[in-house]
C-alpha atoms as a PDB file:
ATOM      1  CA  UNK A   1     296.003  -4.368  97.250  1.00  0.00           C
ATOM      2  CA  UNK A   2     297.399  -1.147  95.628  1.00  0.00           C
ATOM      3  CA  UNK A   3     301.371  -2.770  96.886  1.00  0.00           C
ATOM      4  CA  UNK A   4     300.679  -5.642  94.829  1.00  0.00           C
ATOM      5  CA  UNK A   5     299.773  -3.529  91.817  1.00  0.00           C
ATOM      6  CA  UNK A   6     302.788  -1.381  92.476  1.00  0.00           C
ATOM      7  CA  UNK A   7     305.048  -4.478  92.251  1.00  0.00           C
ATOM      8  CA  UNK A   8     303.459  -6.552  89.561  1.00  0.00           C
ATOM      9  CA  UNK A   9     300.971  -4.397  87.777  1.00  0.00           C
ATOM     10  CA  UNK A  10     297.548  -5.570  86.744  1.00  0.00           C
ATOM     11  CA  UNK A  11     296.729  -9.395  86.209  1.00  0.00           C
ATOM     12  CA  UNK A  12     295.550 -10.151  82.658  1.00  0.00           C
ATOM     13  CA  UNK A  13     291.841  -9.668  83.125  1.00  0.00           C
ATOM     14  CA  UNK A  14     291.950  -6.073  84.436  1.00  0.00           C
ATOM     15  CA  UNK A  15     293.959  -5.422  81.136  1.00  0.00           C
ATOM     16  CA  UNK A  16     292.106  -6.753  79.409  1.00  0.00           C
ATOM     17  CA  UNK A  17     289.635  -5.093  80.589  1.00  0.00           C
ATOM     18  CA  UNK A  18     290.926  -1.901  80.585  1.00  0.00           C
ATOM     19  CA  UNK A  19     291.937  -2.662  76.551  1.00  0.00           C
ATOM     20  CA  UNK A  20     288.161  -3.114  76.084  1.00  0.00           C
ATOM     21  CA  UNK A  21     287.412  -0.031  77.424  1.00  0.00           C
ATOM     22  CA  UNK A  22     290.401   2.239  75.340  1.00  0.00           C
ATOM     23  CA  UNK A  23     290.200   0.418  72.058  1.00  0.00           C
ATOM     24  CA  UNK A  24     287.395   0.311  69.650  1.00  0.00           C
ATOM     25  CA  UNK A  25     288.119  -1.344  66.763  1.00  0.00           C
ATOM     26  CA  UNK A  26     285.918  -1.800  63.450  1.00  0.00           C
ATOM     27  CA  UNK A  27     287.241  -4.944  61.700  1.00  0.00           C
ATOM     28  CA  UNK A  28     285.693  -3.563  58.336  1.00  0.00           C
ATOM     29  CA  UNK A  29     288.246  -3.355  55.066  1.00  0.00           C
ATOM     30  CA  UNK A  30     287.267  -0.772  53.103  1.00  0.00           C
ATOM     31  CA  UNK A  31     288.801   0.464  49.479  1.00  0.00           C
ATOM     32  CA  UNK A  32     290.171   3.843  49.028  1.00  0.00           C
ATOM     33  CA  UNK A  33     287.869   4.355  46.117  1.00  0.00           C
ATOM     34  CA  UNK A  34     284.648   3.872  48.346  1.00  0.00           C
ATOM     35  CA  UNK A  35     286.535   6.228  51.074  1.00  0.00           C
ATOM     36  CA  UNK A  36     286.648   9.218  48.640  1.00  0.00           C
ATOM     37  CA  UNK A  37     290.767   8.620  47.827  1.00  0.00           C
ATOM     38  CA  UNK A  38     291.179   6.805  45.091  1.00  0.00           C
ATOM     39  CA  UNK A  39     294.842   8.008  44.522  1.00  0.00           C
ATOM     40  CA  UNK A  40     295.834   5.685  47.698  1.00  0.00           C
ATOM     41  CA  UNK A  41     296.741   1.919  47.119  1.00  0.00           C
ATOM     42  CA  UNK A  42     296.856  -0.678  49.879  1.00  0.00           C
ATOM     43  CA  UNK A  43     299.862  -1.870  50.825  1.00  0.00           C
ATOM     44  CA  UNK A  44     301.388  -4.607  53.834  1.00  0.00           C
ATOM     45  CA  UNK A  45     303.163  -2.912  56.884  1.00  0.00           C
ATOM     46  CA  UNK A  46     305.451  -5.598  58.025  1.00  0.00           C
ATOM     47  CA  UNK A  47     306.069  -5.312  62.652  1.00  0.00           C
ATOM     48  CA  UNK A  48     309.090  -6.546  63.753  1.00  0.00           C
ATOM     49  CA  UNK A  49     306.531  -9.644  66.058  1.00  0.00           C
ATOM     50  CA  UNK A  50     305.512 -10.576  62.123  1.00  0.00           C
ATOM     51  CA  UNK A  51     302.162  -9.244  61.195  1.00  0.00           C
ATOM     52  CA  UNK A  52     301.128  -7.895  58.172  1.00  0.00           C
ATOM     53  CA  UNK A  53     299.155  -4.916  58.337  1.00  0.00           C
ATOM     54  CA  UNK A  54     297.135  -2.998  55.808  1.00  0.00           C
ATOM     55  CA  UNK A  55     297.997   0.593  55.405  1.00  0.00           C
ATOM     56  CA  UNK A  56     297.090   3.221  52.035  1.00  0.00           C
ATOM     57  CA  UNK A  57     299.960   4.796  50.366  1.00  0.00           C
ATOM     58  CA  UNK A  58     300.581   7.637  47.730  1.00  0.00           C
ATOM     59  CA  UNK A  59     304.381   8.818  46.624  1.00  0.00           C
ATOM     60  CA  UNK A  60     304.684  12.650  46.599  1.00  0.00           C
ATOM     61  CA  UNK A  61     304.008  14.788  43.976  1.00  0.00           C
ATOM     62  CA  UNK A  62     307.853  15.637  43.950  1.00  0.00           C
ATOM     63  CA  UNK A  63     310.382  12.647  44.613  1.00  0.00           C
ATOM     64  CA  UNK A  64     311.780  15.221  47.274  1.00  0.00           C
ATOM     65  CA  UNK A  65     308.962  15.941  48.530  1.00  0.00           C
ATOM     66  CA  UNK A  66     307.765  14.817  52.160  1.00  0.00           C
ATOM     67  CA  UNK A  67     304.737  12.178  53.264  1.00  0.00           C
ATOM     68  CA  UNK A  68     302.770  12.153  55.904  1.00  0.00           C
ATOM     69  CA  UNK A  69     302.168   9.379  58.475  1.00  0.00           C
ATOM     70  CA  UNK A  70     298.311   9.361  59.335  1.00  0.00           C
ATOM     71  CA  UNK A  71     297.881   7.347  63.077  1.00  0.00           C
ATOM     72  CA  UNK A  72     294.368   7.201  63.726  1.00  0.00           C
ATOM     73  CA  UNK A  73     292.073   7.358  66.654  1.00  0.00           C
ATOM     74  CA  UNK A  74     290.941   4.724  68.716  1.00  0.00           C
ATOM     75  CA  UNK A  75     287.461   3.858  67.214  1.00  0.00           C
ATOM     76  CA  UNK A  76     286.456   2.882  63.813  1.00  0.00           C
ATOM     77  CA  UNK A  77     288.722   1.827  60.495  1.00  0.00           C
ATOM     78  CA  UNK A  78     290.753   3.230  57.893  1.00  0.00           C
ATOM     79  CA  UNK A  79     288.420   4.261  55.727  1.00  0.00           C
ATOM     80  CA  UNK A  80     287.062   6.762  58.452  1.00  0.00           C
ATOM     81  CA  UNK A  81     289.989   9.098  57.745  1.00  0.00           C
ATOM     82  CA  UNK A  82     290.235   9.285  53.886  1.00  0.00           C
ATOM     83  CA  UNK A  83     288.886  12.504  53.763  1.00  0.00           C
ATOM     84  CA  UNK A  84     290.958  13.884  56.609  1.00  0.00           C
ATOM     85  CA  UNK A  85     293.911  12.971  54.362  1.00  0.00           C
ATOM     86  CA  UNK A  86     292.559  14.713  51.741  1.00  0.00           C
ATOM     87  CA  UNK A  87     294.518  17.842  51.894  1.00  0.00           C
ATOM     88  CA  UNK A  88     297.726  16.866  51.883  1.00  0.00           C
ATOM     89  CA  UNK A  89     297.383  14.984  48.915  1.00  0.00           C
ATOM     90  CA  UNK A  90     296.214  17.709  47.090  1.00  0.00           C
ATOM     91  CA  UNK A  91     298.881  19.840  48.192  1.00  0.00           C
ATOM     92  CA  UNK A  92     301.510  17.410  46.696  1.00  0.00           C
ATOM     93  CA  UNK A  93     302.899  15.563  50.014  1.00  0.00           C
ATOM     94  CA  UNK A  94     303.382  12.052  50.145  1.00  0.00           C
ATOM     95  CA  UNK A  95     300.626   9.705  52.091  1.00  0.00           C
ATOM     96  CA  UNK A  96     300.489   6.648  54.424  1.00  0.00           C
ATOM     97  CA  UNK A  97     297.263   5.832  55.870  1.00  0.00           C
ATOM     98  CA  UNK A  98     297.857   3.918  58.278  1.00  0.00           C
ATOM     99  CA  UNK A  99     295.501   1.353  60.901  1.00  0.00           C
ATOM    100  CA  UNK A 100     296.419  -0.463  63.631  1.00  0.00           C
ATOM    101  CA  UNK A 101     296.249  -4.305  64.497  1.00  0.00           C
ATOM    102  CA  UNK A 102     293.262  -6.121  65.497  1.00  0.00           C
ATOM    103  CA  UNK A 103     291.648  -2.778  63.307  1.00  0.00           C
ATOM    104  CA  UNK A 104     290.178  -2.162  59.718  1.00  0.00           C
ATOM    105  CA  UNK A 105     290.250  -6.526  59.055  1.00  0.00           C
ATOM    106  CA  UNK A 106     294.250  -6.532  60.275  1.00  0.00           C
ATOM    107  CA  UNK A 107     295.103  -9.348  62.320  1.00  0.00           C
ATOM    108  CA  UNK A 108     296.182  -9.271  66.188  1.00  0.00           C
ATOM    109  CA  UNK A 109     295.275  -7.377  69.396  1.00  0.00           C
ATOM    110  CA  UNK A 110     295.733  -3.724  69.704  1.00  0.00           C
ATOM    111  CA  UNK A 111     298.007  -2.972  73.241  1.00  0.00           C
ATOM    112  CA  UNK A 112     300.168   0.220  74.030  1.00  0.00           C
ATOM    113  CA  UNK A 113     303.260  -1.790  72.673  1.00  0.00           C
ATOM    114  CA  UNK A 114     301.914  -3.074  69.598  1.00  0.00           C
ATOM    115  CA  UNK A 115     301.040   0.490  68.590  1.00  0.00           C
ATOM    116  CA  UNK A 116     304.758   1.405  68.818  1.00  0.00           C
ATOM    117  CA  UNK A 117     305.820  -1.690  66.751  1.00  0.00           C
ATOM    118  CA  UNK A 118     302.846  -0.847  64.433  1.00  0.00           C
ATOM    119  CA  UNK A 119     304.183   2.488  63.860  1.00  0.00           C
ATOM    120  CA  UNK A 120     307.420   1.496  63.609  1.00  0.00           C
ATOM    121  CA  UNK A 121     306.764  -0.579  60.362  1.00  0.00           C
ATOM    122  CA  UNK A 122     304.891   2.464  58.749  1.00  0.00           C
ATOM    123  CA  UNK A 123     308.270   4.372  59.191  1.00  0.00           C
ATOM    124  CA  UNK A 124     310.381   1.573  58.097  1.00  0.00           C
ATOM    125  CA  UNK A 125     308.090   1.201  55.068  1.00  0.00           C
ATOM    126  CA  UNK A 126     308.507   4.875  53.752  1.00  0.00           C
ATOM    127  CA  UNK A 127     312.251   4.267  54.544  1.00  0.00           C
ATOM    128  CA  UNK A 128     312.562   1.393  52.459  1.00  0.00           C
ATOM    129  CA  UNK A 129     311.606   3.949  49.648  1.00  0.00           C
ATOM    130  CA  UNK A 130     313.519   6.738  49.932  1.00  0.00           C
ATOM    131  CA  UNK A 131     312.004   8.209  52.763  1.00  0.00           C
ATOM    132  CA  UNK A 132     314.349   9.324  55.223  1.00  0.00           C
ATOM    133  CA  UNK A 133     313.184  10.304  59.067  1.00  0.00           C
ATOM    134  CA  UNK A 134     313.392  14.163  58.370  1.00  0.00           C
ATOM    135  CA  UNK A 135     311.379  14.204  55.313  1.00  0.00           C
ATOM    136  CA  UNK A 136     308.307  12.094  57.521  1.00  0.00           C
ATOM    137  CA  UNK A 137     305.598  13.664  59.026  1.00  0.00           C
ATOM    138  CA  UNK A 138     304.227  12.138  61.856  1.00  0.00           C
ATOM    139  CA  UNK A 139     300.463  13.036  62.489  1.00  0.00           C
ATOM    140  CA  UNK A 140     298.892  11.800  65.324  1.00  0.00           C
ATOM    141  CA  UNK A 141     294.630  12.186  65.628  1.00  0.00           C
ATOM    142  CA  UNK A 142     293.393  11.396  69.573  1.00  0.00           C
ATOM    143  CA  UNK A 143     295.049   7.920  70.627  1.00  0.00           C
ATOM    144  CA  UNK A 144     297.471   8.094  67.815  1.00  0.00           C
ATOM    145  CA  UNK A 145     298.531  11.220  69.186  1.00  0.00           C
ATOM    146  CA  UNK A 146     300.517   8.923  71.944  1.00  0.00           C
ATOM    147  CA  UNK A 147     301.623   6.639  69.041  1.00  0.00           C
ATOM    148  CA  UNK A 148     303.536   9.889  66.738  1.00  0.00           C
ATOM    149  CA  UNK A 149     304.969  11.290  69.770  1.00  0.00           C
ATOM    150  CA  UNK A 150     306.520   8.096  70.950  1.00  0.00           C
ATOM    151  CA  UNK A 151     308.100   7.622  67.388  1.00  0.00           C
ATOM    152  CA  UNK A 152     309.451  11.321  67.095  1.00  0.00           C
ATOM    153  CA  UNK A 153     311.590  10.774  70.268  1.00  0.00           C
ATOM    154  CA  UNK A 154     313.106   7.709  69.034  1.00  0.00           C
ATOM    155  CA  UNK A 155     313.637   9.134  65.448  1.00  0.00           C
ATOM    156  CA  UNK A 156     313.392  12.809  64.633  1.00  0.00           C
ATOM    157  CA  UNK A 157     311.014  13.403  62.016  1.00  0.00           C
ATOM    158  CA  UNK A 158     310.566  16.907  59.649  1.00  0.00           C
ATOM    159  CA  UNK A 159     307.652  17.770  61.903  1.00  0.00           C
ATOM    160  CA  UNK A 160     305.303  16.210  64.515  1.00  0.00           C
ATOM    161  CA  UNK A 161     301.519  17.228  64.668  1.00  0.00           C
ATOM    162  CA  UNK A 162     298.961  16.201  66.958  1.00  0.00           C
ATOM    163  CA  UNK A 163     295.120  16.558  66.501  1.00  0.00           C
ATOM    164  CA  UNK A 164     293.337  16.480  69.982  1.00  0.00           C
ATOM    165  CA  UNK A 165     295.888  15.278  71.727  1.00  0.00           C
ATOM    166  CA  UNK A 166     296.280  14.165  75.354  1.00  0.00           C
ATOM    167  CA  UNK A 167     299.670  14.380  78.183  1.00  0.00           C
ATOM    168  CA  UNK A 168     298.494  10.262  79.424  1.00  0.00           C
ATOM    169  CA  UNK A 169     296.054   8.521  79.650  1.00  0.00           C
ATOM    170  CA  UNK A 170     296.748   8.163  83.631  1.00  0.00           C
ATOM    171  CA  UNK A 171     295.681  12.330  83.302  1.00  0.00           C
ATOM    172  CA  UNK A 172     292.240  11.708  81.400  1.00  0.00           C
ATOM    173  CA  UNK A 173     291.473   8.349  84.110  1.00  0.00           C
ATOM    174  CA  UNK A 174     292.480  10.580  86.996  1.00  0.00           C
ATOM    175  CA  UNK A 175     289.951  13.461  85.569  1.00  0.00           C
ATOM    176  CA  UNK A 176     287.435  10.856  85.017  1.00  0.00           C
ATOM    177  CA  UNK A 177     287.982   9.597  88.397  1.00  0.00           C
ATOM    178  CA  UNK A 178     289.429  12.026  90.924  1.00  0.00           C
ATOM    179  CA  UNK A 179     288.644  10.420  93.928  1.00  0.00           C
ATOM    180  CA  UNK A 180     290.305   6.799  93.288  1.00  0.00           C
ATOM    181  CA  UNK A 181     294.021   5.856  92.605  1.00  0.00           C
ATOM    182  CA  UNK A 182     293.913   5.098  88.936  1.00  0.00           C
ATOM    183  CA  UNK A 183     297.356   5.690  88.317  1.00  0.00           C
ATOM    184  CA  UNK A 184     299.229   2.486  89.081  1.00  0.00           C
ATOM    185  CA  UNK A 185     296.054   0.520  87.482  1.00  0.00           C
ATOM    186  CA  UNK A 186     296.449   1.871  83.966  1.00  0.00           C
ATOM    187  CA  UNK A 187     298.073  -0.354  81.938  1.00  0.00           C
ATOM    188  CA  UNK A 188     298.422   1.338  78.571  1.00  0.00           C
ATOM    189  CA  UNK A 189     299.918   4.487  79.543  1.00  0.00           C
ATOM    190  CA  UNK A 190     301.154   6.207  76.284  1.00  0.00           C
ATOM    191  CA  UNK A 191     302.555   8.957  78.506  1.00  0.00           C
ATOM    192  CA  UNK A 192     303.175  11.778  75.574  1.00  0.00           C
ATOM    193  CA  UNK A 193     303.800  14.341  78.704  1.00  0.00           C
ATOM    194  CA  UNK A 194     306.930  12.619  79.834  1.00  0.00           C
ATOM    195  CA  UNK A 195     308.112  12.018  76.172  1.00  0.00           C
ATOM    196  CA  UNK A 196     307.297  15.460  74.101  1.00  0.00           C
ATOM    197  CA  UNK A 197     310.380  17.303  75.941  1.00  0.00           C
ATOM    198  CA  UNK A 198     312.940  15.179  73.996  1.00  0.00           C
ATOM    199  CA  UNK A 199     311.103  15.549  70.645  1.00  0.00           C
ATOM    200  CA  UNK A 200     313.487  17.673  68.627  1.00  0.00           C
ATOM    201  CA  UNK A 201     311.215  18.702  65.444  1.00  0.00           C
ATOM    202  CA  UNK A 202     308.906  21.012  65.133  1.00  0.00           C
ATOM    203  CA  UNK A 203     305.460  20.721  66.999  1.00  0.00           C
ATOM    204  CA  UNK A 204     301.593  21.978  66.512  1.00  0.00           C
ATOM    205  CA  UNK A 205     298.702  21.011  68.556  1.00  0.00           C
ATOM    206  CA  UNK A 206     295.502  21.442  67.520  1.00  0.00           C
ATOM    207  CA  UNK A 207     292.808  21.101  70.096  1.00  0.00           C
ATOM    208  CA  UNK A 208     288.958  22.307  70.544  1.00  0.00           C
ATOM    209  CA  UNK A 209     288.653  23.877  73.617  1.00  0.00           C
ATOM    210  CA  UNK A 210     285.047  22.325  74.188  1.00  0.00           C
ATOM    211  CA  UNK A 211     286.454  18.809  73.687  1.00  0.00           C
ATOM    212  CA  UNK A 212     284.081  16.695  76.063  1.00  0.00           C
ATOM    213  CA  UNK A 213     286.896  13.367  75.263  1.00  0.00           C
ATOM    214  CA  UNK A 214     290.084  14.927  75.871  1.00  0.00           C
ATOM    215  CA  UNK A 215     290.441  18.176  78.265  1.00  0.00           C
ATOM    216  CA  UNK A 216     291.592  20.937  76.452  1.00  0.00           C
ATOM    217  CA  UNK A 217     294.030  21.128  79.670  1.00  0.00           C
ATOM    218  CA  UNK A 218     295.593  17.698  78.812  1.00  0.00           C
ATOM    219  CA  UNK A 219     296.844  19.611  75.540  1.00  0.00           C
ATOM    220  CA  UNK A 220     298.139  22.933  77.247  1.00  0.00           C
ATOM    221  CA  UNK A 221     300.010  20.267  79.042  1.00  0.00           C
ATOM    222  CA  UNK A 222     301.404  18.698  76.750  1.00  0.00           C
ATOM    223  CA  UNK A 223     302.327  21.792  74.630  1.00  0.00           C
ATOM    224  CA  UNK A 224     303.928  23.509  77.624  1.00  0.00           C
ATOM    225  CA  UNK A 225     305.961  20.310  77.801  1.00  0.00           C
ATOM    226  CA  UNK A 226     307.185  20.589  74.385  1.00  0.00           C
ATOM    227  CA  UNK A 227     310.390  22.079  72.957  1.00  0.00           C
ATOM    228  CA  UNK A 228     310.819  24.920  70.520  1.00  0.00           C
ATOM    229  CA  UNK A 229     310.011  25.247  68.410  1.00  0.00           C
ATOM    230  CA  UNK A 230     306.002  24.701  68.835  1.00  0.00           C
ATOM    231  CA  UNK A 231     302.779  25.988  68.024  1.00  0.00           C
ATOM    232  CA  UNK A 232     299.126  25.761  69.499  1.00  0.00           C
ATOM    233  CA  UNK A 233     295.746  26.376  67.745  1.00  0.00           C
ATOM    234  CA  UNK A 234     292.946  26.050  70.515  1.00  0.00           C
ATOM    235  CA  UNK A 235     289.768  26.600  68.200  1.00  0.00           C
ATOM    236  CA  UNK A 236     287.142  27.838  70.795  1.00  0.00           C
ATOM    237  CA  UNK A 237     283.764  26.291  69.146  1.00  0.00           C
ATOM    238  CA  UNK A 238     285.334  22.749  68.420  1.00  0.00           C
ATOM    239  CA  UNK A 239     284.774  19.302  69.950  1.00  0.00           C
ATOM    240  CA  UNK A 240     287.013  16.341  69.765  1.00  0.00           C
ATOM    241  CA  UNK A 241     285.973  15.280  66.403  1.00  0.00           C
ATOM    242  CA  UNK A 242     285.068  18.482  63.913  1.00  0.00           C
ATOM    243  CA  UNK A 243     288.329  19.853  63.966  1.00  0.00           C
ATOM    244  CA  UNK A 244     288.087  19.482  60.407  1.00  0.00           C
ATOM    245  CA  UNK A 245     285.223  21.707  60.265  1.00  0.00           C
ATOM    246  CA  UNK A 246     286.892  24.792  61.714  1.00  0.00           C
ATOM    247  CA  UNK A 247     290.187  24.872  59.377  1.00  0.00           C
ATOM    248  CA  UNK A 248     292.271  22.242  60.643  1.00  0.00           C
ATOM    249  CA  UNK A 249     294.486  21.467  57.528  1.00  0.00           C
ATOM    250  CA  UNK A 250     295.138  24.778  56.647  1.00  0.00           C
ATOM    251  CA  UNK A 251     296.599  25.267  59.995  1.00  0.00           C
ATOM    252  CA  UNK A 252     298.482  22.096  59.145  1.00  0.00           C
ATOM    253  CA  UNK A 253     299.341  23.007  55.906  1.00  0.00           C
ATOM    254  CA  UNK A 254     300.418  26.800  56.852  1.00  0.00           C
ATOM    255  CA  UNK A 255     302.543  25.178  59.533  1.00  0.00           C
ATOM    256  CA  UNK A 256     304.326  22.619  57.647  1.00  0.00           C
ATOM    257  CA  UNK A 257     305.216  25.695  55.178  1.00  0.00           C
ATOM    258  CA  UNK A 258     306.638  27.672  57.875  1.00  0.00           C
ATOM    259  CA  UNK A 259     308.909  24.851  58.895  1.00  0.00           C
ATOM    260  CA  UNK A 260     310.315  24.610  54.989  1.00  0.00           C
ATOM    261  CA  UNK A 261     307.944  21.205  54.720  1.00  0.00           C
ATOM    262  CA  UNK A 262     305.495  21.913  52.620  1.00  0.00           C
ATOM    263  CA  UNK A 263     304.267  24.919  49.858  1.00  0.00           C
ATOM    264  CA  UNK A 264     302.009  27.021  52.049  1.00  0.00           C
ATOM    265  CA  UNK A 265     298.045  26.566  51.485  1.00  0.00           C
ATOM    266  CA  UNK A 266     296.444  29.823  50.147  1.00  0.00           C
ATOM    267  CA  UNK A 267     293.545  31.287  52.781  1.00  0.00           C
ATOM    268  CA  UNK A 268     295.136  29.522  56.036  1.00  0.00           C
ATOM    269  CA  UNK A 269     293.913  30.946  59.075  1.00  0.00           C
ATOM    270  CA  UNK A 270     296.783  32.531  61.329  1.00  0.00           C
ATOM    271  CA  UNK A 271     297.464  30.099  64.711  1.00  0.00           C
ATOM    272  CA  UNK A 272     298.095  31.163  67.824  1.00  0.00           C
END
């Protein structure tokens, strides 16, 4: 049985089982007034297999100033994230909020590919004003952790950051399961651990090291992985989701000014 999968992969209703089980999408459609960001305006995303996708965007402060990509996490809908966007527009850089398909009232079906063409168009859209790749940063939170470091190797951006981030999601199935063969059963794969070594920008991961979603080991693996120049903050007390709560954009923001991105962010705790 495991030949066959070798050869042809899984059939179409162990994917899509397996998409049940890694995507959790809220079909809401919030406004960034009722999310607490009331600078953002909605805008289309157009993917290269023709969907339109909603997405929240603010221009820098300064023309030549930066923006941030935001690539959410696997559960929920855009509206979840306006306040963790909330620092970087106050700190001047531009913002796209971004959701996926088949998330936040967006047509289609999220898969591992559609992701990457979903991210594509949110880099194509800041291109198309004025945007180039090394003034985007790509910010990846849990799942769209995989999503950011698949677009940095194709396209270098001014800096890559990843909140709780994992190596594959073979690693976290294998962890889950050590005692069966998930590897060649895994369909969406979004194997950051065999991509982060040709990612030429600058790279922090911030991880909790009680994290009871993601292994705090899948992120030392990634970050030994990664190419200089890089940067780790494992916060000892945090979980998966309050990384917020223990000074997460200030290590963001302190980062970002050490790499010439950004104007530093007064109080930032020192990373290590």
């Amino acid at each position: 049985m495991l030949g066959w999968f070798w050869r042809h992969g899984p059939p179409g209703p162990v994917a899509a089982f397996q998409r049940s089980l890694t995507y959790y999408p809220d079909r809401t459609r919030p406004t960034p007034a009722d999310s607490g960001v009331p600078e953002l305006a909605p805008v289309a995303l157009d993917t290269a297999d023709g969907l339109s996708l909603l997405a929240w965007y603010a221009p820098p402060r300064e023309a030549d100033a930066p923006s941030l990509i935001y690539f959410h996490g696997n559960a929920g809908h855009i509206g979840m994230r306006g306040f963790k966007v909330r620092a970087y527009l106050n700190a001047g850089l531009g913002v796209l909020l971004t959701t996926w398909r088949g998330y936040s009232g967006n047509p289609g079906t999220p898969t591992e590919d559609g992701l990457y063409a979903d991210g594509r168009a949110a880099r194509a859209f800041l291109r198309a004003r004025g945007c180039s790749d090394d003034h985007q940063v790509l910010y990846g939170e849990s799942l769209g952790t995989g999503v950011a470091v698949h677009l940095a190797r194709e396209a270098t951006p001014a800096a890559l950051v990843l909140e709780a981030p994992f190596s594959s999601v073979v690693d976290i199935a294998s962890g889950r399961f050590p005692l069966l063969p998930v590897g060649p059963l895994i369909v969406d794969r979004f194997d950051s651990a065999a991509k982060i070594g040709k990612v030429a920008a600058p790279v922090l991961i911030v991880h909790g090291e009680r994290d009871r979603t993601i292994p705090v080991r899948l992120a030392r693996k990634l970050h030994k992985r990664a190419r200089e120049p890089k940067e780790a903050v494992f916060i000892p007390d945090a979980d998966h989701a309050d990384l917020p709560e223990f000074g997460l954009p200030t290590y963001v923001l302190e980062f970002l000014a050490r790499h010439g991105v950004s104007p530093p962010a007064a109080g930032a705790p020192t990373s290590s």
